[in-house]
C-alpha atoms as a PDB file:
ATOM      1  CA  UNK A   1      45.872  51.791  56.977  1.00  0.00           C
ATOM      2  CA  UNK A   2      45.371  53.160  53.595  1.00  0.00           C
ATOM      3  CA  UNK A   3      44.101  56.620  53.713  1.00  0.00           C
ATOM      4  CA  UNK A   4      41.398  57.623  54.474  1.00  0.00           C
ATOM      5  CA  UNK A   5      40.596  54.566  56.249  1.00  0.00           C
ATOM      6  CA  UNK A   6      37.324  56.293  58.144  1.00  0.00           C
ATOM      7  CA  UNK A   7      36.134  56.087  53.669  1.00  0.00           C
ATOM      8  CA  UNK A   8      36.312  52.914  53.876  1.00  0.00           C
ATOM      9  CA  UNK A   9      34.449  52.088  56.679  1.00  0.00           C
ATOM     10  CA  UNK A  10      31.585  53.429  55.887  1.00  0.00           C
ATOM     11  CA  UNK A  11      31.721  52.204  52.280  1.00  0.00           C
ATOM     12  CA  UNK A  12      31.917  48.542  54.329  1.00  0.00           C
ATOM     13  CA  UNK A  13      29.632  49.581  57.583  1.00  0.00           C
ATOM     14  CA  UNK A  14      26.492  47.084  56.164  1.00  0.00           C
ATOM     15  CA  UNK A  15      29.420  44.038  56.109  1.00  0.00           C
ATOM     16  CA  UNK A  16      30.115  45.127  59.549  1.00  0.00           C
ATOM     17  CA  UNK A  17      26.937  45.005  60.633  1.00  0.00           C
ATOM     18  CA  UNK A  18      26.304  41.436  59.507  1.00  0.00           C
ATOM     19  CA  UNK A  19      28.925  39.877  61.178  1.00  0.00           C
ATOM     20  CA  UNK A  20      28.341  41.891  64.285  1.00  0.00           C
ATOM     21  CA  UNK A  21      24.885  40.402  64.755  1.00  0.00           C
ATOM     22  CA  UNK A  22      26.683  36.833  65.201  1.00  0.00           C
ATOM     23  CA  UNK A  23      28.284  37.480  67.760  1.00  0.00           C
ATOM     24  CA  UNK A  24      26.960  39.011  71.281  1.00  0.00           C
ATOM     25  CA  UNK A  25      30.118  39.561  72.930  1.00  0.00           C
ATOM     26  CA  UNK A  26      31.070  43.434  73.765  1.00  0.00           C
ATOM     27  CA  UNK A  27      32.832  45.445  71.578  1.00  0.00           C
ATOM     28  CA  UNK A  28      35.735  46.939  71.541  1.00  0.00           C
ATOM     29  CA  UNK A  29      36.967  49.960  69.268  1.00  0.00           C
ATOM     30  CA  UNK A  30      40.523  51.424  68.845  1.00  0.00           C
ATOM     31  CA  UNK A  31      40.544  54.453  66.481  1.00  0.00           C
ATOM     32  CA  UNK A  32      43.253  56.173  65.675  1.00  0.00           C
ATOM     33  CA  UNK A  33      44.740  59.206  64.013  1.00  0.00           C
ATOM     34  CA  UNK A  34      48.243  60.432  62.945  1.00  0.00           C
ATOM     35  CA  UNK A  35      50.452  61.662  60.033  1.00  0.00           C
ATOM     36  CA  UNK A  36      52.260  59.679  57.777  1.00  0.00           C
ATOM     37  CA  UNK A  37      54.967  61.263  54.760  1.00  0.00           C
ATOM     38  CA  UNK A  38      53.978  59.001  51.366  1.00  0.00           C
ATOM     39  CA  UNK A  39      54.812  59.849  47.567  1.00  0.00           C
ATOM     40  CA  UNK A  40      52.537  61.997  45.987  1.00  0.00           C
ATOM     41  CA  UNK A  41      51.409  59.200  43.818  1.00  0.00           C
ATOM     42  CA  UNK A  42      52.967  56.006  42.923  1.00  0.00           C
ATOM     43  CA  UNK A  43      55.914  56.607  41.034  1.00  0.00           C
ATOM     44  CA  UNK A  44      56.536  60.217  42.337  1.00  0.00           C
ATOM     45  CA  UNK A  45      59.672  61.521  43.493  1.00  0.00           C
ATOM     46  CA  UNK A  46      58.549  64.257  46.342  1.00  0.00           C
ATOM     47  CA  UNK A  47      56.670  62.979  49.394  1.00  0.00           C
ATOM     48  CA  UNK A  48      53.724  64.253  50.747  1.00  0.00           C
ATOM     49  CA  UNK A  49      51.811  64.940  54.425  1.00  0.00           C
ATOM     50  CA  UNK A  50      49.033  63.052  54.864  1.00  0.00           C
ATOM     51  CA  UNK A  51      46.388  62.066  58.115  1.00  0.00           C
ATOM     52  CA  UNK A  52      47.090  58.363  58.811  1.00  0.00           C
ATOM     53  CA  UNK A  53      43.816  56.205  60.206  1.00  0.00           C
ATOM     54  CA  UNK A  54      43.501  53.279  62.361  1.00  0.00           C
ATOM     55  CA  UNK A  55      40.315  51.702  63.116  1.00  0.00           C
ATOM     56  CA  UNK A  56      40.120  47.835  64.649  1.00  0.00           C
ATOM     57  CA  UNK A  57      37.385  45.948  66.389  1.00  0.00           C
ATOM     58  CA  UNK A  58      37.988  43.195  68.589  1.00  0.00           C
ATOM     59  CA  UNK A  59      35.230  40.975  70.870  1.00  0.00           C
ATOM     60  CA  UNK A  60      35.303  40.437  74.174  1.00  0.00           C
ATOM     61  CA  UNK A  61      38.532  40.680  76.199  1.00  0.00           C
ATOM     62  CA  UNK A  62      40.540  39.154  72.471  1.00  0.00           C
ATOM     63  CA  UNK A  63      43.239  40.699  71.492  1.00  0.00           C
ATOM     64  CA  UNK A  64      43.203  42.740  68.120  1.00  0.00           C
ATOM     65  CA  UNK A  65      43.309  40.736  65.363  1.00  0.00           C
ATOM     66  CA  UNK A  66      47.320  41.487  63.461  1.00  0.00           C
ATOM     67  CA  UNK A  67      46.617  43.560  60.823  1.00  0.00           C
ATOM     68  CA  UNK A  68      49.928  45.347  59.170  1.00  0.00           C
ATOM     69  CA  UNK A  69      49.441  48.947  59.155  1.00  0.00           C
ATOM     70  CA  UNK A  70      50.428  49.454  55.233  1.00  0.00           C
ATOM     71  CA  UNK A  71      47.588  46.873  54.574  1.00  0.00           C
ATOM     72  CA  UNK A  72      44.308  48.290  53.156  1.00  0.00           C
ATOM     73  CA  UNK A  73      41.186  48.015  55.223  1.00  0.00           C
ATOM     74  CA  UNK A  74      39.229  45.194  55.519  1.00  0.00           C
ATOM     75  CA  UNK A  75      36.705  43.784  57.831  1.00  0.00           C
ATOM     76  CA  UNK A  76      36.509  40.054  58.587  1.00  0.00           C
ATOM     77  CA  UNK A  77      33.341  38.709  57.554  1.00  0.00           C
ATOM     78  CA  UNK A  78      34.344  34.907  57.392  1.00  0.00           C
ATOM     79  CA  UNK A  79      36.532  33.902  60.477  1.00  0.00           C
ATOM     80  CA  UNK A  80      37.849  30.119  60.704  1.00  0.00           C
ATOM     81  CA  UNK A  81      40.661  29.154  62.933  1.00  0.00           C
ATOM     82  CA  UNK A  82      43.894  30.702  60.990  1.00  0.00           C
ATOM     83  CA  UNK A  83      41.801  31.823  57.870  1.00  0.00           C
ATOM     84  CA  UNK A  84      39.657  34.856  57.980  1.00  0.00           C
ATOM     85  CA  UNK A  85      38.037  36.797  54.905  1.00  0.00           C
ATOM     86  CA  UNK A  86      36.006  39.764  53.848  1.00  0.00           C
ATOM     87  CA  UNK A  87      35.766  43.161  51.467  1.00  0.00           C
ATOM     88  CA  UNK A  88      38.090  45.753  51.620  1.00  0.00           C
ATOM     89  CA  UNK A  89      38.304  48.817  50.562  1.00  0.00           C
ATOM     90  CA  UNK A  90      40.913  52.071  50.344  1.00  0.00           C
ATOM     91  CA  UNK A  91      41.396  55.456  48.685  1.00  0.00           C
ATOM     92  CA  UNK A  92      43.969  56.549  46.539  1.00  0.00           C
ATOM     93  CA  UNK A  93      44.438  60.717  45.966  1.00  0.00           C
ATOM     94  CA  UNK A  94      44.639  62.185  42.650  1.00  0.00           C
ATOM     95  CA  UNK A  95      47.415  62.650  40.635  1.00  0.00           C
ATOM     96  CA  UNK A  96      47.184  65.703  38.837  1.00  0.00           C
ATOM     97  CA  UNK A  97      49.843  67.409  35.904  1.00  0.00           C
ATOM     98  CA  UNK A  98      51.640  69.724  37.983  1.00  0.00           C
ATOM     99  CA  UNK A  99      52.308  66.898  40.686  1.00  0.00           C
ATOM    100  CA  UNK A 100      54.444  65.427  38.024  1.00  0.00           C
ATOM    101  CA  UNK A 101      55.623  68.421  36.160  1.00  0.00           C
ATOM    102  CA  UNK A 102      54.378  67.781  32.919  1.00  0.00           C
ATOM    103  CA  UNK A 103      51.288  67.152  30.837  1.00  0.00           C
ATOM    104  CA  UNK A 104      51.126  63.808  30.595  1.00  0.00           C
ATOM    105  CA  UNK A 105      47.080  63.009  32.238  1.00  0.00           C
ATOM    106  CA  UNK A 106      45.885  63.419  35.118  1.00  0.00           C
ATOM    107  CA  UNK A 107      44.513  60.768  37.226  1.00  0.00           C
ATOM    108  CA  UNK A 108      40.820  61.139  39.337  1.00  0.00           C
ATOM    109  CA  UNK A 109      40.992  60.402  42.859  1.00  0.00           C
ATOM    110  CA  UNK A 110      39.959  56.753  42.857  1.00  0.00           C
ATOM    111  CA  UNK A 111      37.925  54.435  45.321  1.00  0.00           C
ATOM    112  CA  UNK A 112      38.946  50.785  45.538  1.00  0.00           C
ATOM    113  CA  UNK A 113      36.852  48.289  46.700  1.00  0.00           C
ATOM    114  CA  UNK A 114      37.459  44.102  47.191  1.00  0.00           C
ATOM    115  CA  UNK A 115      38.173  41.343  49.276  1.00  0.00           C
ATOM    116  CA  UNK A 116      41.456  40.063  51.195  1.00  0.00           C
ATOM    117  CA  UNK A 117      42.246  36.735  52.387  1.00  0.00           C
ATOM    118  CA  UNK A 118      44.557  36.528  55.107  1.00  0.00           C
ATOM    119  CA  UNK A 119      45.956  33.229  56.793  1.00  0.00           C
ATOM    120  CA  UNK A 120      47.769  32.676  60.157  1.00  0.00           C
ATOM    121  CA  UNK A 121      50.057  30.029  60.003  1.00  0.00           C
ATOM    122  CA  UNK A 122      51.298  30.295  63.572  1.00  0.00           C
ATOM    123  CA  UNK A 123      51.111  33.042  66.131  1.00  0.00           C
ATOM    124  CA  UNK A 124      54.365  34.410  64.075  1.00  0.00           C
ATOM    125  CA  UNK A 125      53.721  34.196  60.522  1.00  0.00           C
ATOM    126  CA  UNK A 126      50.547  35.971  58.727  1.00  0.00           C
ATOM    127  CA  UNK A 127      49.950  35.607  55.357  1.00  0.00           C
ATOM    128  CA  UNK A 128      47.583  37.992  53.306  1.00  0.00           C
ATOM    129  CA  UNK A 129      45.902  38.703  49.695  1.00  0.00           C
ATOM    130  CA  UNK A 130      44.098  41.481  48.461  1.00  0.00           C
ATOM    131  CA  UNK A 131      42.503  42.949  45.485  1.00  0.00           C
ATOM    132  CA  UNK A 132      40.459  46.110  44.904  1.00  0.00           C
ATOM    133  CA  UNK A 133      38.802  47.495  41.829  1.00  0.00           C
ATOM    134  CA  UNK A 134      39.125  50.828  40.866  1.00  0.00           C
ATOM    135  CA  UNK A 135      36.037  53.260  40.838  1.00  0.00           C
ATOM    136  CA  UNK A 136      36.630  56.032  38.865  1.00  0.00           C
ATOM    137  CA  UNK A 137      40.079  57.389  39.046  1.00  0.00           C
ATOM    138  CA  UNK A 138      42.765  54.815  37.469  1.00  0.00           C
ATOM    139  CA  UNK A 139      39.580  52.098  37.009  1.00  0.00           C
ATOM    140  CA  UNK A 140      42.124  49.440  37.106  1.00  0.00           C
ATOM    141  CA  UNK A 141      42.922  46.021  39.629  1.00  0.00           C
ATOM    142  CA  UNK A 142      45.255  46.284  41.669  1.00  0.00           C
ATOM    143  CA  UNK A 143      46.354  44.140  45.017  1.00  0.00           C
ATOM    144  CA  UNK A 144      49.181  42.858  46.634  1.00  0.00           C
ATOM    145  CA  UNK A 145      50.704  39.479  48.297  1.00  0.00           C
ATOM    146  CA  UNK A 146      52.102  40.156  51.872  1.00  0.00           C
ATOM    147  CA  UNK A 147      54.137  37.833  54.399  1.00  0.00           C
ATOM    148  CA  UNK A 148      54.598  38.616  57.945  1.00  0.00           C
ATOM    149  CA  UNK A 149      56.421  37.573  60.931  1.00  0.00           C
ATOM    150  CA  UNK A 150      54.993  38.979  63.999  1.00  0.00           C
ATOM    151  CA  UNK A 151      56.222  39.433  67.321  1.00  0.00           C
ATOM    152  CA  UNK A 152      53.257  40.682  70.121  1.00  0.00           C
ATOM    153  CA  UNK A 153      52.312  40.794  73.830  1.00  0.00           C
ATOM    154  CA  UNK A 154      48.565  40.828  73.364  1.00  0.00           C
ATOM    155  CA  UNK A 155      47.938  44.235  72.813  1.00  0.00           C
ATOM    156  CA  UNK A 156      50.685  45.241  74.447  1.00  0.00           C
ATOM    157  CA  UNK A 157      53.210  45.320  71.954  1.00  0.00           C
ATOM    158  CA  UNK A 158      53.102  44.232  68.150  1.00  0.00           C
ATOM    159  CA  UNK A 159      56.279  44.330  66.103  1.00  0.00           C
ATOM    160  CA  UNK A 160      55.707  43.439  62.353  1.00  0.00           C
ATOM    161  CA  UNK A 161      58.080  42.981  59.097  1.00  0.00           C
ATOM    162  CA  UNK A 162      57.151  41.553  55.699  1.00  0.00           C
ATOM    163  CA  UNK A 163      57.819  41.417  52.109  1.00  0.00           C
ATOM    164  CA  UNK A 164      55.086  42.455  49.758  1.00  0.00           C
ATOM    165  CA  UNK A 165      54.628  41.716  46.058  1.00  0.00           C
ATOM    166  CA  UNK A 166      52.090  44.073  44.193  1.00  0.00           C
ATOM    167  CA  UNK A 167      50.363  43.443  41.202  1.00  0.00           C
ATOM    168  CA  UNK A 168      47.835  45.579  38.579  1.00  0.00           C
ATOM    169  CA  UNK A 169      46.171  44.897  35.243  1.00  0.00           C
ATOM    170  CA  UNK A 170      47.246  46.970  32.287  1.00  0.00           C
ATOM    171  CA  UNK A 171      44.351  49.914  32.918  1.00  0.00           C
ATOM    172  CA  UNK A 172      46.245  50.653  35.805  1.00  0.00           C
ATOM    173  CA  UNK A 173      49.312  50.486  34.653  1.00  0.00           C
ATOM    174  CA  UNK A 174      48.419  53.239  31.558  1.00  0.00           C
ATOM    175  CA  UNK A 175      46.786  55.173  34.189  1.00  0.00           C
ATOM    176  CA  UNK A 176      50.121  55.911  35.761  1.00  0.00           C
ATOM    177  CA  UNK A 177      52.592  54.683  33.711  1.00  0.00           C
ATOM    178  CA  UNK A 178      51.577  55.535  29.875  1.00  0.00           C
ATOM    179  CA  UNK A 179      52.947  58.147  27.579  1.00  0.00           C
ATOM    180  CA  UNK A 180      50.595  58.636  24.246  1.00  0.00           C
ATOM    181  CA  UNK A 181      51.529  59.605  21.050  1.00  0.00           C
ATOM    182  CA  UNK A 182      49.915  63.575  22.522  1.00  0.00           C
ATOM    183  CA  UNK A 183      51.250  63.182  25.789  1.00  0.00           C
ATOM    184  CA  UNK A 184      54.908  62.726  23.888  1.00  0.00           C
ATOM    185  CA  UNK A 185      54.322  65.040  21.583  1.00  0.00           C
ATOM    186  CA  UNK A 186      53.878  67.907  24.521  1.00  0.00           C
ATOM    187  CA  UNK A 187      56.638  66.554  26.834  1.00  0.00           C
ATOM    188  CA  UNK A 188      59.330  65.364  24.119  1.00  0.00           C
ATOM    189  CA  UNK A 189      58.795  61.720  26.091  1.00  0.00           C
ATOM    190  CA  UNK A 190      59.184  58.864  24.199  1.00  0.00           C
ATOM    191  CA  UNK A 191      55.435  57.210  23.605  1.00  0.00           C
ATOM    192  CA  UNK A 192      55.082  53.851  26.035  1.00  0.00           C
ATOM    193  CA  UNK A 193      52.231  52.152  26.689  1.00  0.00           C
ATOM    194  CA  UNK A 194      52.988  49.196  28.931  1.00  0.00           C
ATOM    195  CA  UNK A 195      50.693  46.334  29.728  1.00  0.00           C
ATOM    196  CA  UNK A 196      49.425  44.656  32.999  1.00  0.00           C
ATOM    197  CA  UNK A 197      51.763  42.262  35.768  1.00  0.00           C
ATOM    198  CA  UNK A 198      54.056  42.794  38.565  1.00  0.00           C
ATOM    199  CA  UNK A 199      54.570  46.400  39.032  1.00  0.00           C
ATOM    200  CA  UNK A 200      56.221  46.523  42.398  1.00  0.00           C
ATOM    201  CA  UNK A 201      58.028  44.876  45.486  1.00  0.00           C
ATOM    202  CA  UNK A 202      58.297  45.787  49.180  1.00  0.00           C
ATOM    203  CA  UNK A 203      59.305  45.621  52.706  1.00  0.00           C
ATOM    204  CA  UNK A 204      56.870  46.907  55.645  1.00  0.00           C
ATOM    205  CA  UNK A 205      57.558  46.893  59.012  1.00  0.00           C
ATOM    206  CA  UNK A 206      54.756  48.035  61.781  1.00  0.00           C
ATOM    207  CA  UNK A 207      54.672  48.797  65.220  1.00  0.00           C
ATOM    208  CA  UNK A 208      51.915  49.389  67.764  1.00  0.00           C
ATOM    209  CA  UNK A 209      52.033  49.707  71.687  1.00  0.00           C
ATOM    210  CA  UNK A 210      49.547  50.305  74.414  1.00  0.00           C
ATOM    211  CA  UNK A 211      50.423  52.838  77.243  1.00  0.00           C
ATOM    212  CA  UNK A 212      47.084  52.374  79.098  1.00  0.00           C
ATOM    213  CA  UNK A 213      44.393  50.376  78.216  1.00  0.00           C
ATOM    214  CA  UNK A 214      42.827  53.124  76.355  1.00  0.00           C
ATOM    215  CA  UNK A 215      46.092  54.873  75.095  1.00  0.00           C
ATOM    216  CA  UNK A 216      48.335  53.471  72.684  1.00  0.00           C
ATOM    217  CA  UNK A 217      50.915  54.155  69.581  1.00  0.00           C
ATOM    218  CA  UNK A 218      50.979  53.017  66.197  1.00  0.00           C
ATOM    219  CA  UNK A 219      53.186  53.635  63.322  1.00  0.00           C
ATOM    220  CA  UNK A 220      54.812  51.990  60.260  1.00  0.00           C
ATOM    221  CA  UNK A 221      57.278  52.207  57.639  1.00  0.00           C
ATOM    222  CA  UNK A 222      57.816  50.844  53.968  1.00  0.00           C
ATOM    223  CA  UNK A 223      60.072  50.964  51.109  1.00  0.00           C
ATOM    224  CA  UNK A 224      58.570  50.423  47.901  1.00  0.00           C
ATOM    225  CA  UNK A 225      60.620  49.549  44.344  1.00  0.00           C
ATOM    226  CA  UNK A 226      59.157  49.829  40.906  1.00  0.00           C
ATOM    227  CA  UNK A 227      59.560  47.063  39.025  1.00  0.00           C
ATOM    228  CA  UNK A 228      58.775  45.284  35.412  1.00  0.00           C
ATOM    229  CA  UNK A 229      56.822  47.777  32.967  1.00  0.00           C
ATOM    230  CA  UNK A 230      56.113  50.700  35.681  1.00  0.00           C
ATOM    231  CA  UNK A 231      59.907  50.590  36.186  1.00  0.00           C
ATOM    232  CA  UNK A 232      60.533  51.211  32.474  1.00  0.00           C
ATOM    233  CA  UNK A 233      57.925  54.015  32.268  1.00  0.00           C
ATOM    234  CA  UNK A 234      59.451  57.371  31.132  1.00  0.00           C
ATOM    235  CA  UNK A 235      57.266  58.917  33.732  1.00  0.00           C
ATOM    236  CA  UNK A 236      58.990  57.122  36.321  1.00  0.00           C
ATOM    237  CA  UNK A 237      62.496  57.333  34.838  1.00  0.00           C
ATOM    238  CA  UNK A 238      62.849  60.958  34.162  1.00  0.00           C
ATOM    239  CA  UNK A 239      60.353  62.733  36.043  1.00  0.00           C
ATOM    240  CA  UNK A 240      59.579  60.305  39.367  1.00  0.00           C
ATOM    241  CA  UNK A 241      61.557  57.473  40.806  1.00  0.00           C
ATOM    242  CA  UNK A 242      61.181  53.779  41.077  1.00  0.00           C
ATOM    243  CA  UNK A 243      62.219  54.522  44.996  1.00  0.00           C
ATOM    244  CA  UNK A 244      58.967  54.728  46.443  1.00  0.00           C
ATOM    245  CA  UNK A 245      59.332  55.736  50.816  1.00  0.00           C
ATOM    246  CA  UNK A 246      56.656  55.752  53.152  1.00  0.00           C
ATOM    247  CA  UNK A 247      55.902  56.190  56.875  1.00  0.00           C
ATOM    248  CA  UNK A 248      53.785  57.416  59.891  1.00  0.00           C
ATOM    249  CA  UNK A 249      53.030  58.033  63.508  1.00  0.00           C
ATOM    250  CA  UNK A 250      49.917  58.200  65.392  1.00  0.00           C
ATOM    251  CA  UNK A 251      48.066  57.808  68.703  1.00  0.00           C
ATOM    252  CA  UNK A 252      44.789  55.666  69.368  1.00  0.00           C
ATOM    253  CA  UNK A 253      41.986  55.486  71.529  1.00  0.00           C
ATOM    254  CA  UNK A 254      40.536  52.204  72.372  1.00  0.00           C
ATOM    255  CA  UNK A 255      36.752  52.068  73.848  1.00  0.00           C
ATOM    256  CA  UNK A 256      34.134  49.629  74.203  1.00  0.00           C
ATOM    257  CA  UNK A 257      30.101  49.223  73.253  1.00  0.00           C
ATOM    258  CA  UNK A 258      28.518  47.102  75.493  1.00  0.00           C
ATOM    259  CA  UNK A 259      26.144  44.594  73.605  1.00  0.00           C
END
C-alpha cells in the first residue's frame, strides 16, 4: 500500500478491466483509508504524515487474496493455482533540498510502473517479486524480494511478517545517493557517486481485521536498513540515516458490484 495507491489504480484500471471480463462472479471491493508516519524520502532522518490506501478486489464469496500492506500495488492479471501475476504500479513523493538540509539535487516526484510475481507455497508462506520503472522523478529500477508467513481466518483476521531484500540500478542510486563534484563543492561533502545493487534490507509485519462484514482495520509496520553503496552515501551518513521506520493505521469499507 504504497501511497497513493488510488494513482495507481487508475494508471492500471484498463488491466483491471481485462481480467474482470473473465470472470462473471460478483465483485467485491474493500477500500480503505488511514495515516501512516514514513521517512521523508529514502534515506531521511525525520518522518513524515502521510494518507495510507487500501484497495482489494475479491470474486464471489473468496477471501481477499494476501497481499502485505508495505507491498506496492498490483492487480492480478494471470492467476494459476499458487502463482499469480500482473503490473504494478506506486508513487514515490519528491525529495526536495530543504528536506535534506543541503543543496545537494532535488528529486521530481516519480511514478513507477511494472509487474510483480507472487507465489503461494502453502496457505502460510507467500513469496513475491516486483519491479517498477521510474517515470520522471529518480528514472531509475527499483523492486524488491519479499517472504511471508501468514497467519488468517478468511477475512477475519490476517497476521503477516517477512523479510524483504530491495534492489535499484545505479540511476537510482545517484538520484538519492550521489554527491557531484558541485554538489560537494556547496556542502563541503566529499564527491560519491555510487553504482547500482542491493541498497536495502527489511522486516514488515501487517495486520488486518474485519469488525463487520463491511467494517474492518488494517495497518502495518516496517523497519528498513540501508545497505551496500546507499549505506556509504555521505547523504545518508551525515545528513539522513541508514535507519529507515515506517508505519500506519486505517479503516476500510468493503462493498460489492453485482455482475
Amino acid at each position: 500500500m504504497i501511497r497513493p495507491i488510488l494513482i495507481a489504480a487508475v494508471a492500471l484500471f484498463p488491466a483491471w478491466g481485462a481480467a474482470l471480463a473473465q470472470d462473471s462472479d460478483d465483485l467485491r471491493v474493500r477500500v480503505g483509508l488511514g495515516a501512516q508516519v514514513q521517512p521523508k524520502f529514502i534515506g531521511a532522518d525525520e518522518s513524515e504524515l502521510a494518507p495510507l490506501f487500501e484497495l482489494d478486489f475479491a470474486r464471489g464469496s473468496n477471501a481477499f487474496d494476501f497481499e502485505a500492506p508495505d507491498y506496492r500495488f498490483g492487480l492480478d492479471v494471470i492467476s494459476s493455482g499458487g502463482f499469480s501475476a500482473g503490473p504494478s504500479a506506486s508513487f514515490a513523493s519528491s525529495r526536495k533540498e530543504s528536506d535534506v538540509g543541503a543543496p545537494v539535487g532535488k528529486v521530481k516526484s516519480t511514478v513507477e510502473l511494472g509487474a510483480f510475481a507472487s507465489y503461494a507455497v502453502s496457505d502460510t508462506i507467500h513469496l513475491r517479486a516486483e519491479i517498477v520503472k521510474g517515470l520522471g522523478g529518480h528514472k531509475g529500477i527499483v523492486g524488491q524480494l519479499g517472504a511471508d508467513a501468514v497467519w488468517r481466518d478468511g477475512d477475519r483476521y490476517v497476521f503477516s511478517v517477512g523479510p524483504r531484500l530491495l534492489f535499484s540500478n545505479a540511476r537510482y542510486h545517484r538520484a538519492y545517493f550521489e554527491v557531484t563534484p558541485a554538489a560537494a563543492l556547496a556542502t563541503g561533502l566529499p564527491e560519491y557517486r555510487p553504482s547500482g545493487g542491493i541498497h536495502g534490507v527489511a522486516l514488515a509485519s501487517g495486520l488486518s481485521t474485519q469488525f463487520t462484514p463491511r467494517i474492518g482495520m488494517f495497518g502495518y509496520a516496517r523497519y528498513e536498513r540501508l545497505v551496500g553503496d546507499a549505506a556509504d552515501s555521505p547523504i545518508v551518513r551525515e545528513l539522513g540515516s541508514r535507519n529507515q521506520l515506517s508505519g500506519g493505521i486505517g479503516l476500510n469499507y468493503t462493498f460489492t458490484i453485482d455482475r
